[in-house]
Structure formats: structure tokens, C-alpha cells
C-alpha atoms as a PDB file:
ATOM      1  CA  UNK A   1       8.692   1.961 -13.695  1.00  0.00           C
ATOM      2  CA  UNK A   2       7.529   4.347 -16.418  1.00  0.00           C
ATOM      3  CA  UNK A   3       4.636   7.032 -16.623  1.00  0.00           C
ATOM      4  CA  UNK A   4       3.962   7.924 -20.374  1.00  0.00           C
ATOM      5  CA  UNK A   5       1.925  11.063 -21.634  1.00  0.00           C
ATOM      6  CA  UNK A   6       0.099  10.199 -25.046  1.00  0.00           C
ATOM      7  CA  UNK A   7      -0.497  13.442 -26.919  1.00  0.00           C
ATOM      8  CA  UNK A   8      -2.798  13.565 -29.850  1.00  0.00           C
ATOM      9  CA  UNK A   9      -1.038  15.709 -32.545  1.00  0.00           C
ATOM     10  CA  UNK A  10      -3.031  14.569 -35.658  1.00  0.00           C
ATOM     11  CA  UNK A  11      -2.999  17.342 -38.011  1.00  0.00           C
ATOM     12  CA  UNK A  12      -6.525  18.622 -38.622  1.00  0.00           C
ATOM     13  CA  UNK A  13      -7.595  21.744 -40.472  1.00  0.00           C
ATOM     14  CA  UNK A  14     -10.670  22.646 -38.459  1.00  0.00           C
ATOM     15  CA  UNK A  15      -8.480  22.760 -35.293  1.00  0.00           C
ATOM     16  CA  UNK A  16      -7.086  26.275 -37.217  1.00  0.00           C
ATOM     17  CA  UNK A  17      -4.359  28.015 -34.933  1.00  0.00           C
ATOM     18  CA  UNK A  18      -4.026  24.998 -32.714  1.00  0.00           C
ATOM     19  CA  UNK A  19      -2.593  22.741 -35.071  1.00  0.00           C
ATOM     20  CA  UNK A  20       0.554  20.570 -33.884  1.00  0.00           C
ATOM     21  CA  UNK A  21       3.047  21.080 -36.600  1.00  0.00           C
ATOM     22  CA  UNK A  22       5.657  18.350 -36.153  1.00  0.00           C
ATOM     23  CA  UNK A  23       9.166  17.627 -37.670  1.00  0.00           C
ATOM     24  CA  UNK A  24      11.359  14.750 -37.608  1.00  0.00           C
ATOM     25  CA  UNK A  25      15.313  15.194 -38.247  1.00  0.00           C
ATOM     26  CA  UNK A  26      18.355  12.951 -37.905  1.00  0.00           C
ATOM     27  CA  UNK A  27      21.704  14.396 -37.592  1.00  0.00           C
ATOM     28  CA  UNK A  28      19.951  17.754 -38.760  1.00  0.00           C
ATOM     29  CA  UNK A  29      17.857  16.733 -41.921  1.00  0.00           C
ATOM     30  CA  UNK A  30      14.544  15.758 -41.857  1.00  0.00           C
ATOM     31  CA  UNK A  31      13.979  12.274 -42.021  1.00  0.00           C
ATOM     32  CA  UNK A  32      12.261  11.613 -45.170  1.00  0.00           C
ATOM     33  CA  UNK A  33       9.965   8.288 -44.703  1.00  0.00           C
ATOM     34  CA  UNK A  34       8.356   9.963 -41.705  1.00  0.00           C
ATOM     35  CA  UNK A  35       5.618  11.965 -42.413  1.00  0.00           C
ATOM     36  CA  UNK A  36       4.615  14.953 -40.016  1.00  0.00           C
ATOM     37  CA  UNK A  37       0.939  14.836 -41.424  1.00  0.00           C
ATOM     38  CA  UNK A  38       0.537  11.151 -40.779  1.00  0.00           C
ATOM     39  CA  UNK A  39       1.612  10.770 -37.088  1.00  0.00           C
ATOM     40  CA  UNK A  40      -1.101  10.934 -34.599  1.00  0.00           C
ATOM     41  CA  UNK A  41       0.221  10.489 -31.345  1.00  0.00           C
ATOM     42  CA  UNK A  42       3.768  11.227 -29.410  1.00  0.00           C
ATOM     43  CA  UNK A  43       4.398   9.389 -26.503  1.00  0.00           C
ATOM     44  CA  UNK A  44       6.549  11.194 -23.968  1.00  0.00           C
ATOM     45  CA  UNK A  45       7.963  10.410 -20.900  1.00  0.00           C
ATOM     46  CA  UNK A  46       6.316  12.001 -18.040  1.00  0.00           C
ATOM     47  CA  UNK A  47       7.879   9.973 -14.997  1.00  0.00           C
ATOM     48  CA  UNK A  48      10.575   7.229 -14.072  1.00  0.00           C
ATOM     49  CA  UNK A  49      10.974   5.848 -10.911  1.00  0.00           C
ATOM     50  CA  UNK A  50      13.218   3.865  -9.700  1.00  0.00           C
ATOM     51  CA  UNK A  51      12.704   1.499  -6.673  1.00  0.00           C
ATOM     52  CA  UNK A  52      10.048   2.672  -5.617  1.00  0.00           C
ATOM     53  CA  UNK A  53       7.997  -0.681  -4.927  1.00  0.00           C
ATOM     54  CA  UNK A  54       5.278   1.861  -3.314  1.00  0.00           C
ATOM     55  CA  UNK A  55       3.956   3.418  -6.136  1.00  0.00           C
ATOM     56  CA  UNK A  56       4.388   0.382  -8.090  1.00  0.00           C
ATOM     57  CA  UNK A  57       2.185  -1.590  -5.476  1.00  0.00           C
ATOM     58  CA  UNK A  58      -0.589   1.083  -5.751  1.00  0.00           C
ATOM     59  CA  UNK A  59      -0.310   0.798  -9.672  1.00  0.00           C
ATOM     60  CA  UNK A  60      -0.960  -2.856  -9.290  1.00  0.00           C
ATOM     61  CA  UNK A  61      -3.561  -2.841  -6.962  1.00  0.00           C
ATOM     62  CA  UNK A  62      -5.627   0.167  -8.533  1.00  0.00           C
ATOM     63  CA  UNK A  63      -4.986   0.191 -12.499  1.00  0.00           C
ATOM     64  CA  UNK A  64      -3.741  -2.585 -13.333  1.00  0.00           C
ATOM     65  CA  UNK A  65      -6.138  -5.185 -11.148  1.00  0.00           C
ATOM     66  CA  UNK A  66      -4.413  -6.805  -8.972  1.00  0.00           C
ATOM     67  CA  UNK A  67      -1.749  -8.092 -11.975  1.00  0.00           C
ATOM     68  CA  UNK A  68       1.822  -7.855 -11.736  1.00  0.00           C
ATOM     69  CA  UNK A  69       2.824  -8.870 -15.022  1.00  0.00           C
ATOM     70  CA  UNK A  70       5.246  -5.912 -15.941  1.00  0.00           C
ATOM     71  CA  UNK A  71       2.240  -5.123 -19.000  1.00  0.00           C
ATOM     72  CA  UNK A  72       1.549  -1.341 -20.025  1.00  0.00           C
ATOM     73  CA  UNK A  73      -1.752  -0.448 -18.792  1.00  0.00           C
ATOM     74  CA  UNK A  74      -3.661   2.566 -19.170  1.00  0.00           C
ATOM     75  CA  UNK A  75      -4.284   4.788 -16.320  1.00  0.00           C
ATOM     76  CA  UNK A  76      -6.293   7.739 -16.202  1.00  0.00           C
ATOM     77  CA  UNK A  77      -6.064  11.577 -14.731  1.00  0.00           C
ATOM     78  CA  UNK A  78      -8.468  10.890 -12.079  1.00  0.00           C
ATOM     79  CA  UNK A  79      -6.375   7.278 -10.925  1.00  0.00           C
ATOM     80  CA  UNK A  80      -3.219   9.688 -11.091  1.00  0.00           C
ATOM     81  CA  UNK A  81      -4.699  12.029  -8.963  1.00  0.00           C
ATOM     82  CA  UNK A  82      -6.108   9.680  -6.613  1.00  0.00           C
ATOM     83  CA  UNK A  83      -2.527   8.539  -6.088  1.00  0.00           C
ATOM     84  CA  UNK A  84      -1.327  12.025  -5.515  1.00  0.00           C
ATOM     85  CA  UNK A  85      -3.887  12.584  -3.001  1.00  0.00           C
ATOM     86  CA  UNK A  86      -2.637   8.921  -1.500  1.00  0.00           C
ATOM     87  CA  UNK A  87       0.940  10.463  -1.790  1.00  0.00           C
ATOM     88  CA  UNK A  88       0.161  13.728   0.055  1.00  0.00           C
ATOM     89  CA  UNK A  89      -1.693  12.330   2.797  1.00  0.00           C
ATOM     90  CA  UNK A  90       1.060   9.729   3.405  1.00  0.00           C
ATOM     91  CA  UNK A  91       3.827  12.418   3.870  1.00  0.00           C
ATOM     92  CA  UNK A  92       1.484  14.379   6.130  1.00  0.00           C
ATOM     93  CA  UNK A  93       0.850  11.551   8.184  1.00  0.00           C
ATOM     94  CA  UNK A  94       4.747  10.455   8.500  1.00  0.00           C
ATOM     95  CA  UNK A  95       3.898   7.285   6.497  1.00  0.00           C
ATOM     96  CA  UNK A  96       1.992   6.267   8.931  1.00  0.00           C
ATOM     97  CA  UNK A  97      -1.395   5.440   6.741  1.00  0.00           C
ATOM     98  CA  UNK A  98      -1.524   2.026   4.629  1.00  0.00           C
ATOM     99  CA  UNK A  99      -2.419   4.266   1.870  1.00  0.00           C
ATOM    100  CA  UNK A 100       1.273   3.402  -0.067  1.00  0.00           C
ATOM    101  CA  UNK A 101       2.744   0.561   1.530  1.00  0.00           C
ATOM    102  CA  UNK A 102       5.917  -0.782   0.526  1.00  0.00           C
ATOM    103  CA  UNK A 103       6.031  -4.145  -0.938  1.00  0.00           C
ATOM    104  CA  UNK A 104       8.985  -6.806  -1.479  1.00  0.00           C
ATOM    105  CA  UNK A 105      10.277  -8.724  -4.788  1.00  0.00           C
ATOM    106  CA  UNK A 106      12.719  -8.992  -7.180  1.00  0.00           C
ATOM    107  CA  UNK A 107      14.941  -5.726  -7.650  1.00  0.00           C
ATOM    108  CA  UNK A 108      12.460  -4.130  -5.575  1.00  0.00           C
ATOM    109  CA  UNK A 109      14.819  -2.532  -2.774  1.00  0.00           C
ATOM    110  CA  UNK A 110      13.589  -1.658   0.661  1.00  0.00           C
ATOM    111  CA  UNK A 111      10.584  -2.128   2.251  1.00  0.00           C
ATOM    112  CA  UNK A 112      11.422   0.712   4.431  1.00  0.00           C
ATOM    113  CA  UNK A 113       9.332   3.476   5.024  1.00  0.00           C
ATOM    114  CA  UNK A 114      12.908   5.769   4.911  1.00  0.00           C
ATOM    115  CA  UNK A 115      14.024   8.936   2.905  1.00  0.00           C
ATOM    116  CA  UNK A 116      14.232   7.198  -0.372  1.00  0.00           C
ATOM    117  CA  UNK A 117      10.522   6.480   0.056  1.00  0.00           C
ATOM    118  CA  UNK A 118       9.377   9.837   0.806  1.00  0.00           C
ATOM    119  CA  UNK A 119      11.731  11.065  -1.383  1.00  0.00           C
ATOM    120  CA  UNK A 120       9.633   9.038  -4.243  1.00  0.00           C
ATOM    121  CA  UNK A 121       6.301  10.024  -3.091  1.00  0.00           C
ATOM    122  CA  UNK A 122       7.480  13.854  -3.196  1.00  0.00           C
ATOM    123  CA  UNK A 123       8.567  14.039  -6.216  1.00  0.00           C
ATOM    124  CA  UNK A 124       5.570  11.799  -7.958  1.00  0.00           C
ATOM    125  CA  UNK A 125       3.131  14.675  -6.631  1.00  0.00           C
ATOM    126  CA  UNK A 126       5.684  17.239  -7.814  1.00  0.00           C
ATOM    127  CA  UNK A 127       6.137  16.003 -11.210  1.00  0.00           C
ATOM    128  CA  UNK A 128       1.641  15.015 -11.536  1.00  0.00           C
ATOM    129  CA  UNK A 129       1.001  18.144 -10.540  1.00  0.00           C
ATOM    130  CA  UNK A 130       3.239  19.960 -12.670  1.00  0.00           C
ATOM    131  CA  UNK A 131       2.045  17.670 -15.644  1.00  0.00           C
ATOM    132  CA  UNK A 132      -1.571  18.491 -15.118  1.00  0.00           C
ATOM    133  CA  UNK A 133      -0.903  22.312 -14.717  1.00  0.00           C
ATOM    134  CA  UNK A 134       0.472  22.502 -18.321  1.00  0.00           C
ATOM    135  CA  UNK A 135      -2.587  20.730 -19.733  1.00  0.00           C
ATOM    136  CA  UNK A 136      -5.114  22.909 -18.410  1.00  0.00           C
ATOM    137  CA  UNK A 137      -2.561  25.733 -19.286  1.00  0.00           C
ATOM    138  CA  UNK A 138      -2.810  24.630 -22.436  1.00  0.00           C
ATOM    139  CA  UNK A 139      -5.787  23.134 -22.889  1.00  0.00           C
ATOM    140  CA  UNK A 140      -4.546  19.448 -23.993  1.00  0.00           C
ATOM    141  CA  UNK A 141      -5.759  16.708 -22.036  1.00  0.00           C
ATOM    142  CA  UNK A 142      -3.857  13.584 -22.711  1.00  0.00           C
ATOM    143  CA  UNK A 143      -3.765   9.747 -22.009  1.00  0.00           C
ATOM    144  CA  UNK A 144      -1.413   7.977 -19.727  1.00  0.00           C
ATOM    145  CA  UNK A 145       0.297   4.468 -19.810  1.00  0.00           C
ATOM    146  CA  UNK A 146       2.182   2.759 -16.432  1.00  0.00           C
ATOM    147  CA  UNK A 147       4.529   0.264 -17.574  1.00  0.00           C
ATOM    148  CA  UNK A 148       7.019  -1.701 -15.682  1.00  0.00           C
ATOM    149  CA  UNK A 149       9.767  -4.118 -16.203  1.00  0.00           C
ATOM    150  CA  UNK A 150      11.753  -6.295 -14.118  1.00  0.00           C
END
């Protein structure tokens, strides 16, 4: 289960002290058939989870409509924060809302509403938040993709 960030780094003139500059180097040289000019996006990492058939569930049922077809689907700020708000008020109720419930399947693990669980919903409103804070912080808003394989 993987949270991406895409960042929009296309080099622009009018964007004047904000431009990305980016450079691309194998064993220490820059790779020559890349060019820095001519890349628009990075995709990063923001999140992997592992087991946590939760979060996947709530991915399912509110981005990706219902389909579990391990496809990369777009999800925006506002979904993400919706499911931080679904992960906070699930840890301050004990886990006792429906809000993330825990789903079986294949390589899924527990169903168990244990310490691995809130283990995963802590640290998915740890790393969000953390994520957002450095966009506003720096003024970059950016586009998310869920992905999941099985």
C-alpha cells in the first residue's frame, strides 16, 4: 500500500526565485539523456503501509469507488484529510467507531482491532500531517496517488 506525492517542478521563468532546479547523477555524474529542463513532475514516496487492511478498506470505499483492483487512483488533500480526521476519532474512541474497520483477504493480516492497528492509524495522521505542514510551509500544493498491490 503506497501514498505518492506528485510535485510539479517544470522549469518556468516567470516563477523567478521559485524555480525547481533539478539534477540527475549516477554513480556521481550527471546522467546525460535526462534533461533537468524537460521533467515536469517527481513522484515521491510519501507513505507505505504495510498490513494495514484498514486504511486500505477506507481507500477502497472512498477514492477508489468501491474497486479493489490493486489500480493507482488519485486521491485528493481533502479525501486525505478526511481519513485523518477518520483516524483520529478512531483512536479517541478506542476503535470503537466503524469509521476504519478492518477487513479480511489475501495477505491482508488481522482483522483485529490490536496494537498493530492503532499503531497504523497513528502514524498515517503523523506522517499526513507532517506532509501537509511542509506544503503550506512552502507553499507547494501537490497531487496524490494510492496504489496497492497484492
Amino acid at each position: 500500500m503506497y501514498l505518492s506525492r506528485r510535485t510539479y517542478v517544470k522549469h518556468y521563468d516567470f516563477k523567478g526565485d521559485k524555480n525547481f532546479e533539478i539534477t540527475v547523477k549516477q554513480g556521481g555524474e550527471i546522467v546525460p539523456f535526462i534533461q533537468p529542463k524537460k521533467i515536469s513532475y517527481l513522484i515521491t514516496e510519501v507513505m507505505y503501509w504495510r498490513k494495514a487492511n484498514a486504511i486500505h478498506n477506507w481507500f477502497v470505499d472512498n477514492v477508489q469507488g468501491g474497486v479493489d483492483d490493486c489500480g493507482t487512483y488519485d486521491v485528493s488533500k481533502e479525501q486525505l484529510q478526511e481519513l485523518v480526521a477518520a483516524c483520529k476519532e478512531e483512536i479517541k474512541n478506542e476503535g470503537k467507531t466503524e469509521n476504519l474497520t478492518p477487513v479480511s483477504g489475501f495477505f491482508f493480516g488481522s482483522t483485529d482491532k490490536d496494537e498493530w492497528y492503532f499503531d497504523a492509524l497513528k502514524e498515517t495522521v503523523k506522517v499526513l500531517e507532517e506532509d501537509f505542514a511542509q506544503q503550506e510551509k512552502h507553499e507547494q500544493y501537490d497531487y496524490y496517488e494510492y496504489h496497492s498491490s497484492w
